[in-house]
Protein backbone atom coordinates (compact mmCIF):
# COMPACT_ATOMS: atom_id res chain seq x y z
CA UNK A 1 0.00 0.00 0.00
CA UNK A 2 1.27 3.35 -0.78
CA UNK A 3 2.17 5.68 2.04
CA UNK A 4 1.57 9.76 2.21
CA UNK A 5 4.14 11.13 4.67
CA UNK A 6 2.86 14.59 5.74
CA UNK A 7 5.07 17.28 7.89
CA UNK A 8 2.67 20.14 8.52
CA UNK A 9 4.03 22.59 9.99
CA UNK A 10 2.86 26.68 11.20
CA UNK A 11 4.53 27.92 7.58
CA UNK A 12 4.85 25.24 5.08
CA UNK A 13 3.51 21.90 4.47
CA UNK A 14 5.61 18.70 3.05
CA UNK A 15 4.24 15.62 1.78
CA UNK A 16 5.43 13.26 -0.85
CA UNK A 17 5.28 9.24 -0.98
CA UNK A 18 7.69 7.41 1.20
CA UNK A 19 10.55 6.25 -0.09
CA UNK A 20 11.77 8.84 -1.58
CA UNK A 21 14.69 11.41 -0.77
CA UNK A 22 12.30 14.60 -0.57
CA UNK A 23 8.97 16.04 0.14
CA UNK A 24 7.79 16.07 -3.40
CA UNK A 25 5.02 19.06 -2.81
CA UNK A 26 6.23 21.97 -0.07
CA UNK A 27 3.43 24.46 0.03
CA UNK A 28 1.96 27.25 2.52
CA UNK A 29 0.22 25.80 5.63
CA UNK A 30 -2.57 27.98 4.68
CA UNK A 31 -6.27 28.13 3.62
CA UNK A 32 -8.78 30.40 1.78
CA UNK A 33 -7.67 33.23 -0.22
CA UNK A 34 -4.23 34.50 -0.40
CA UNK A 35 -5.64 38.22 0.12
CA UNK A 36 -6.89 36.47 3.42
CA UNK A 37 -5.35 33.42 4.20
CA UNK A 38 -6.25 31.42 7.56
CA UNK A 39 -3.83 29.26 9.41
CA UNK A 40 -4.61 26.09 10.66
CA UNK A 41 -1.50 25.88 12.99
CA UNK A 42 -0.43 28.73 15.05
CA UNK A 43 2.78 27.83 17.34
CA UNK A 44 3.26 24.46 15.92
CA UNK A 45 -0.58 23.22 17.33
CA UNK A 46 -4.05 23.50 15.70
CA UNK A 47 -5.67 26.41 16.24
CA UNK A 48 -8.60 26.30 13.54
CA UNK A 49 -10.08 22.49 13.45
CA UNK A 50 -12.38 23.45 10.24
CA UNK A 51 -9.40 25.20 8.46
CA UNK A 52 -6.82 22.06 9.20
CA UNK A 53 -9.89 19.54 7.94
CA UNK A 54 -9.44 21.76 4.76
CA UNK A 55 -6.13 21.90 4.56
CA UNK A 56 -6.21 17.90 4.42
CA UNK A 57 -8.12 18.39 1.99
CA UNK A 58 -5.42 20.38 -0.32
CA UNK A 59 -2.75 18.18 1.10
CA UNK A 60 -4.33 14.68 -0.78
CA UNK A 61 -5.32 17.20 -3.77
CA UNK A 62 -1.53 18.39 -4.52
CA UNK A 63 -0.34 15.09 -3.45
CA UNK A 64 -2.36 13.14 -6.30
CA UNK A 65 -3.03 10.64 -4.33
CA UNK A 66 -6.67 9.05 -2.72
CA UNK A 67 -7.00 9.19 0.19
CA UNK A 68 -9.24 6.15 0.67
CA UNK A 69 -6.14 3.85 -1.00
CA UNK A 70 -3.13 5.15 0.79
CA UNK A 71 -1.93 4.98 4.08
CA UNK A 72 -0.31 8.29 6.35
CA UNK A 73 2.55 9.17 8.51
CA UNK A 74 1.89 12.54 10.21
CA UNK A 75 4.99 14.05 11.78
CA UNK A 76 3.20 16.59 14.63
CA UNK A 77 4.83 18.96 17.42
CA UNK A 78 6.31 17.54 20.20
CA UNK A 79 4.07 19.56 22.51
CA UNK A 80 0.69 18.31 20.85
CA UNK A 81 -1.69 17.52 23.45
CA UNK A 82 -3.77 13.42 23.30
CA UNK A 83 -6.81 14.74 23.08
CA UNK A 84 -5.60 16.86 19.48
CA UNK A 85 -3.23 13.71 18.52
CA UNK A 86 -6.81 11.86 18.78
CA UNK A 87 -9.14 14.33 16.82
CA UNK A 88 -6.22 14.56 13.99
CA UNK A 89 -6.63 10.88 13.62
CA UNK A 90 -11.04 11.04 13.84
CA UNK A 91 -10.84 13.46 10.79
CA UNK A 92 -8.39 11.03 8.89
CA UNK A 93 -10.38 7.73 9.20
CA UNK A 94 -13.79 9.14 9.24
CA UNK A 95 -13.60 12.01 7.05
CA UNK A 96 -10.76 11.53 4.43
CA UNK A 97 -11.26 7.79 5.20
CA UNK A 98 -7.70 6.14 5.44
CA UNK A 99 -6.87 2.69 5.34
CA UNK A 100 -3.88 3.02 8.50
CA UNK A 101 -2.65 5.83 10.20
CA UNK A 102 0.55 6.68 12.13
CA UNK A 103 1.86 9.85 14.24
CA UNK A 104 5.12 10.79 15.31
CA UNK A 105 7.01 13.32 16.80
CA UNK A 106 9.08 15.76 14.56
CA UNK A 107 11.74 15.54 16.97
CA UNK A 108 11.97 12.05 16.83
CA UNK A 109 11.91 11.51 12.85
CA UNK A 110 13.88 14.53 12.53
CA UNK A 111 16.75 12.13 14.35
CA UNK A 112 15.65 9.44 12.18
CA UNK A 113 16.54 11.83 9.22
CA UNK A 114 20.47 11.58 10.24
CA UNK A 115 20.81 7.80 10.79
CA UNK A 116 20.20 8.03 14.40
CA UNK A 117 17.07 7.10 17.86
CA UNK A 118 19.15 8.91 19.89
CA UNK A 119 20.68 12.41 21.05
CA UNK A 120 18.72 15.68 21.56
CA UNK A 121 17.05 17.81 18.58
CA UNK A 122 16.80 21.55 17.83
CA UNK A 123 14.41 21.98 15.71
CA UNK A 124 13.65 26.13 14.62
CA UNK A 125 10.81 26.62 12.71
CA UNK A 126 8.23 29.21 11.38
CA UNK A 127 6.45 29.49 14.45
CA UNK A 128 7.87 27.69 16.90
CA UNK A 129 11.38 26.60 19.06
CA UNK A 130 11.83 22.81 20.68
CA UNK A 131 14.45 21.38 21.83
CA UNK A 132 14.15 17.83 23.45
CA UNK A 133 15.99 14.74 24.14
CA UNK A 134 15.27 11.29 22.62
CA UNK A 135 16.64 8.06 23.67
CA UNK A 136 15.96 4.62 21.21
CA UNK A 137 13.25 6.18 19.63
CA UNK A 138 11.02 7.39 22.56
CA UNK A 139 10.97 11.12 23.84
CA UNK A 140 11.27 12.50 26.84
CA UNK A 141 8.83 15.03 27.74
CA UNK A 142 10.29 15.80 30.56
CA UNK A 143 13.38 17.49 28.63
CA UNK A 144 11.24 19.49 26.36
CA UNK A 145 12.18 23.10 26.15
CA UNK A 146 9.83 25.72 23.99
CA UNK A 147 10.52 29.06 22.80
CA UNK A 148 7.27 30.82 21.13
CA UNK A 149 9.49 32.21 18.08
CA UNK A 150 10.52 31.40 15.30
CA UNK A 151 11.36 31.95 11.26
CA UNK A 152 7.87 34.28 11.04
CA UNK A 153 9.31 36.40 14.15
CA UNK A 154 12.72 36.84 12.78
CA UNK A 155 10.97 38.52 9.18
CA UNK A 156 8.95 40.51 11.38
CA UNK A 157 11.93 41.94 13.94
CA UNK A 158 13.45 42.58 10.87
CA UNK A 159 10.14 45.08 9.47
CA UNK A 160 10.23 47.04 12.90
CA UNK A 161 14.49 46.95 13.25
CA UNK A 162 13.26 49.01 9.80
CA UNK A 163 11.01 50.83 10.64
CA UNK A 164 13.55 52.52 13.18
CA UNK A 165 15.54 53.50 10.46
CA UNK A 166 12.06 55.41 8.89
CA UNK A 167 11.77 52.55 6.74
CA UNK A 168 8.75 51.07 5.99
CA UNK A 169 7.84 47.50 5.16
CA UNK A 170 3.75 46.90 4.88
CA UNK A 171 1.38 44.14 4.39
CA UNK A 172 1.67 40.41 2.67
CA UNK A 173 4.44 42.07 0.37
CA UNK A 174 6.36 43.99 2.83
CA UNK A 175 6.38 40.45 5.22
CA UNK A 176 7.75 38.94 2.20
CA UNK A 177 10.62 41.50 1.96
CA UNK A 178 11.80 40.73 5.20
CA UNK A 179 11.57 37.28 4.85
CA UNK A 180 14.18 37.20 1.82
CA UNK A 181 16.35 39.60 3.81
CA UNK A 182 16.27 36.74 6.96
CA UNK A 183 16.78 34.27 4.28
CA UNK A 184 19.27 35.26 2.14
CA UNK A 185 21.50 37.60 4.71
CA UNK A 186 20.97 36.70 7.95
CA UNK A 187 23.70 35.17 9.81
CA UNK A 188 24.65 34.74 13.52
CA UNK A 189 27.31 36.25 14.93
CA UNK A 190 29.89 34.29 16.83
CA UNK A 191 30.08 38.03 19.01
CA UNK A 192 27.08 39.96 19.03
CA UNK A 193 28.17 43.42 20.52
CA UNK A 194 31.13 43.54 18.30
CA UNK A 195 30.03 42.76 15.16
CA UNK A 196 27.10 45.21 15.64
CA UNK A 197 29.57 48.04 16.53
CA UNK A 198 31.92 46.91 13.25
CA UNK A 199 28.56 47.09 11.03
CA UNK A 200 26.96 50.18 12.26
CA UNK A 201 30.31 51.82 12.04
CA UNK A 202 31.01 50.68 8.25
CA UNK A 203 27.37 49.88 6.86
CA UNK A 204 28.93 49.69 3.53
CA UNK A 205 30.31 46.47 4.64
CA UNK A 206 26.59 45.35 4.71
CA UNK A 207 25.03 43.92 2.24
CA UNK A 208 22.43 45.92 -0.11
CA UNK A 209 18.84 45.14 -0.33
CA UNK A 210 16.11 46.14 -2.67
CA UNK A 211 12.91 47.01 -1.55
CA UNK A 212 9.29 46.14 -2.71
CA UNK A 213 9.06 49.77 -3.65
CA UNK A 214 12.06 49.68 -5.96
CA UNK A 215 14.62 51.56 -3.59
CA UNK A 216 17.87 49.83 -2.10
CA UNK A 217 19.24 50.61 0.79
CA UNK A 218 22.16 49.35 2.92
CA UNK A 219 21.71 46.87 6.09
CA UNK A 220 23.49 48.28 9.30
CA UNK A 221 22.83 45.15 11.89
CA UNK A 222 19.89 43.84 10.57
CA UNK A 223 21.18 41.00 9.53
CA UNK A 224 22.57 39.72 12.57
CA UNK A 225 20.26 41.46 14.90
CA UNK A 226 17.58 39.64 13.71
CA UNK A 227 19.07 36.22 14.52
CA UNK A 228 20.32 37.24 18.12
CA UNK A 229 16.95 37.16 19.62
CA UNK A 230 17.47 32.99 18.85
CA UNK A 231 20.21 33.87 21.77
CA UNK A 232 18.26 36.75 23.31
CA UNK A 233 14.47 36.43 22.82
CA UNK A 234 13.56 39.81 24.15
CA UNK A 235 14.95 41.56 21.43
CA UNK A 236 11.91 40.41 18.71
CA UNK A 237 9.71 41.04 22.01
CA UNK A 238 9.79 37.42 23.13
CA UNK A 239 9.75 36.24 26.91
CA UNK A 240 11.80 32.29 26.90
CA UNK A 241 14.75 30.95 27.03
CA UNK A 242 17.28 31.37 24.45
CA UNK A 243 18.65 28.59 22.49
CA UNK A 244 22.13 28.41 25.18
CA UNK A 245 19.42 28.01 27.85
CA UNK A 246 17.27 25.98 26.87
CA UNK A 247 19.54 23.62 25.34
CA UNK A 248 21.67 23.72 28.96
CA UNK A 249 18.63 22.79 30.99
CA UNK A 250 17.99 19.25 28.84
CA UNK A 251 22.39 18.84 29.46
CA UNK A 252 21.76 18.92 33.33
CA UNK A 253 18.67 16.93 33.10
CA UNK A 254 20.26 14.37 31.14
CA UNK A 255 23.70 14.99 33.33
CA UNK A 256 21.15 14.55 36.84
CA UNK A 257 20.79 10.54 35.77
CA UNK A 258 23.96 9.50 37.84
CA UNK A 259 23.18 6.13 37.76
CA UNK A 260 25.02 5.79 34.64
CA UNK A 261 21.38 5.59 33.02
CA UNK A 262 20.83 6.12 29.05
CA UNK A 263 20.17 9.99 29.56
CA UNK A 264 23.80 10.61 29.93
CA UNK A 265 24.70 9.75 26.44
CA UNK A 266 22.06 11.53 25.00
CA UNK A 267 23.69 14.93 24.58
CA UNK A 268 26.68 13.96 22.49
CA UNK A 269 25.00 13.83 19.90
CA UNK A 270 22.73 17.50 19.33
CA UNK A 271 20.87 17.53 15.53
CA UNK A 272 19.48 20.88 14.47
CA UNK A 273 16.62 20.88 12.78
CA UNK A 274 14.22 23.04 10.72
CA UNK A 275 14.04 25.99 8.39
CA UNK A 276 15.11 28.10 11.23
CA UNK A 277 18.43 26.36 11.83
CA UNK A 278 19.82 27.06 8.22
CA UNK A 279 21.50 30.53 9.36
CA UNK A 280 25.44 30.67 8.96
CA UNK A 281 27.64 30.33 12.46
CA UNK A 282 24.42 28.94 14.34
CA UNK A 283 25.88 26.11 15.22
CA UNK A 284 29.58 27.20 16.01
CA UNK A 285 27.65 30.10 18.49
CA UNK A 286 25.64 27.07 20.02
CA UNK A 287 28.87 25.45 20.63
CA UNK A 288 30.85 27.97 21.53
CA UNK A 289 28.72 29.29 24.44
CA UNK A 290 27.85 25.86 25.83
CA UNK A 291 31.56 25.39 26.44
CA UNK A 292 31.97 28.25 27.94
CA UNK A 293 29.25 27.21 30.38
CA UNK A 294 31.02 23.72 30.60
CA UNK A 295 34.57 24.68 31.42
CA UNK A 296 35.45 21.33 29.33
CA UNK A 297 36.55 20.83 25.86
CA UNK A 298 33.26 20.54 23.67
CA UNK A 299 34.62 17.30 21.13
CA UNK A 300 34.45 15.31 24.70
CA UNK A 301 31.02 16.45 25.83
CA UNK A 302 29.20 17.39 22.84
CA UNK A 303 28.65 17.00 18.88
CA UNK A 304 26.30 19.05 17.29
CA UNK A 305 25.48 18.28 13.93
CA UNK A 306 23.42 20.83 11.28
CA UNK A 307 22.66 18.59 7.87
CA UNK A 308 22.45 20.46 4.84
CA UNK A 309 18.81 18.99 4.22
CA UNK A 310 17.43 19.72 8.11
CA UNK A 311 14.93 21.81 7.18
CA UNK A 312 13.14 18.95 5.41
CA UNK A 313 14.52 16.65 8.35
CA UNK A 314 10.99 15.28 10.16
CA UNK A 315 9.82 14.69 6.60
CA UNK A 316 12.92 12.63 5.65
CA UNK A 317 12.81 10.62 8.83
CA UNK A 318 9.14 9.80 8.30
CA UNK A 319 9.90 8.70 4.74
CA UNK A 320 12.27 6.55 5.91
CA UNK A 321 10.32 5.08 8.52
CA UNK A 322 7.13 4.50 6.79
CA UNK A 323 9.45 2.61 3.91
CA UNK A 324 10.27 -0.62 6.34
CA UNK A 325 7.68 -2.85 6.10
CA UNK A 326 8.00 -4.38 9.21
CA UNK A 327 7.24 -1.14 10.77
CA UNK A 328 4.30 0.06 8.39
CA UNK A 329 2.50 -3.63 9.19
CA UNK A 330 3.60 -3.41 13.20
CA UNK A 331 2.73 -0.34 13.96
CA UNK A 332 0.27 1.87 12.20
CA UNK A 333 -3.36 1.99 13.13
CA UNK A 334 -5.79 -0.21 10.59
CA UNK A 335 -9.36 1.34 9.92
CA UNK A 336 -10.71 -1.94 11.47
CA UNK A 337 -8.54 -1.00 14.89
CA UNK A 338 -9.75 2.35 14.57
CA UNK A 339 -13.34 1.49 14.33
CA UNK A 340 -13.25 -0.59 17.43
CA UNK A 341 -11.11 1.24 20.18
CA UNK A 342 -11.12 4.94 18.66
CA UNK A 343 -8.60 7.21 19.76
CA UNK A 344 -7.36 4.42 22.33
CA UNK A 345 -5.35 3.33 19.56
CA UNK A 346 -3.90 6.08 19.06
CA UNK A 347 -2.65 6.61 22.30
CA UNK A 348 -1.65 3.10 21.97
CA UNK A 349 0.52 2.77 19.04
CA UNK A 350 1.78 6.60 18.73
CA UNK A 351 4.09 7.59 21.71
């Protein structure tokens, strides 16, 4: 039977069949008209049941594919409550009508993605910041660190870091203006304070931007300003941990199992994940300030690695998942199961 693997997300939306190396659709997480749009997902979680039921209904549509023949792996947040996990699965079987059904957790397939059950995953995305640790597969919610910010805050620190300067950046297109500038220039600095100095005291070393309206204009700091409220979240207006925080709680709840327990392994191996982990010197800064926190050598204590294709990561990981057979016949749900224990099998199967 043919599998749809599905990574919706509070941006974009993957899908594509298993099996292969990429999402073969990738396409706004959004509904209605693009003068309007509504998003299903706000945050990473469902925020509009009606809209996501139509989204599903553009996800089969661009996919080709029925959705009475073929099988689905969802990859969902890490912080999705049962209760959603289960109504997800209700509008699947009884209103799109799947044969099987399976749910996993983005953090978990996202390790999947590099070869690996185990280690701790950042993933950044549009909306949202996790970071959690995962040991032979299984998460532990206890680790789980969120920051409400993500690629969408970025563009938009970027439109009022702007607007400062008396620029102005307005509506869909100006959101799309900042966006490319995040995209294409923004880049983490290794030393915040003294790059921004350098750059606002030589903007021509900045790089040049054009503007919706036609006019170019010089970035100061932008580029790395924008990024540093990863580091420093009340810069974009954010109350959370940064990234060095949150990532250093899960290393001393991991470090706290003294009994020489599987949670002390787990942080050698730290995968970034998501569009939002794609900016230049992210991972060096990561590294650099949790070994300052340390006091030890980071090749002993940790390795973080940031694959070139992480933003599709939780995608990839499903793919490869849903393409063992063993696993596809094990362990999703089968309408039949569905019809006699509900959402219990959900909760069941899907950890």
């Amino acid at each position: 039977m043919e599998i749809l693997v599905v990574d919706i997300g509070s941006g974009l939306t993957r899908c594509g069949t298993c099996g292969a190396d990429g999402p073969s659709e990738i396409f706004p997480s959004t509904v209605g008209p693009v003068s309007d749009p509504v998003w299903p997902l706000v945050r990473g979680n469902v925020a509009d049941w009606d809209a996501a039921e139509e989204h599903w209904a553009n996800v089969f549509s661009r996919s080709s594919v029925n959705s009475k023949e073929s099988g689905v792996l969802l990859a969902d947040s890490p912080t999705t409550l049962d209760k959603d996990r289960g109504r997800m699965a209700e509008i699947l079987f009884e209103k799109f009508e799947v044969p099987s059904y399976f749910v996993g957790s983005q953090s978990v397939l996202s390790l999947y993605s590099a070869g690996r059950t185990s280690g701790v995953v950042v993933d950044i995305g549009y909306g949202v910041t996790h970071a959690m640790a995962v040991h032979e597969g299984f998460a532990f919610p206890h680790t789980i660190g969120q920051l409400e910010l993500g690629g969408n805050d970025l563009a938009r620190n970027v439109i009022e870091l702007l607007n400062d300067r008396g620029v102005e950046l307005t509506g869909a297109e100006g959101l799309a203006a900042a966006e490319a500038i995040v995209e294409e220039h923004g880049r983490v600095a290794m030393d915040y304070a003294s790059e921004a100095f350098a750059l606002r005291a030589k903007p021509e070393d900045a790089p040049r931007v054009s503007l919706p309206d036609g006019t170019e204009l010089h970035l100061e700091s932008e580029q790395i300003r924008c990024t540093e409220a990863l580091f420093q979240p009340a810069l974009a207006g954010c109350r959370g941990l940064g990234l060095t925080e949150m990532l250093w709680d899960i290393i001393e709840v991991c470090d706290a199992d003294r009994e020489g327990g599987p949670m002390r392994t787990l942080t050698q191996f730290v995968m970034m994940s998501g569009g939002g982990s794609m900016f230049p010197g992210l991972e060096e800064r990561l590294g650099k300030e949790l070994d300052a926190r340390a006091k030890i050598p980071r090749d002993i204590y940790i390795t973080a690695i940031a694959a070139p294709e992480r933003h599709h990561a939780a995608w990839i990981g499903g793919s490869l998942l849903a393409s063992l057979p063993q696993f596809a016949e094990n362990n999703f749900i089968q309408r039949a199961e569905f019809e006699e224990e509900g959402v219990g099998a959900v909760h069941k199967r899907c950890v």
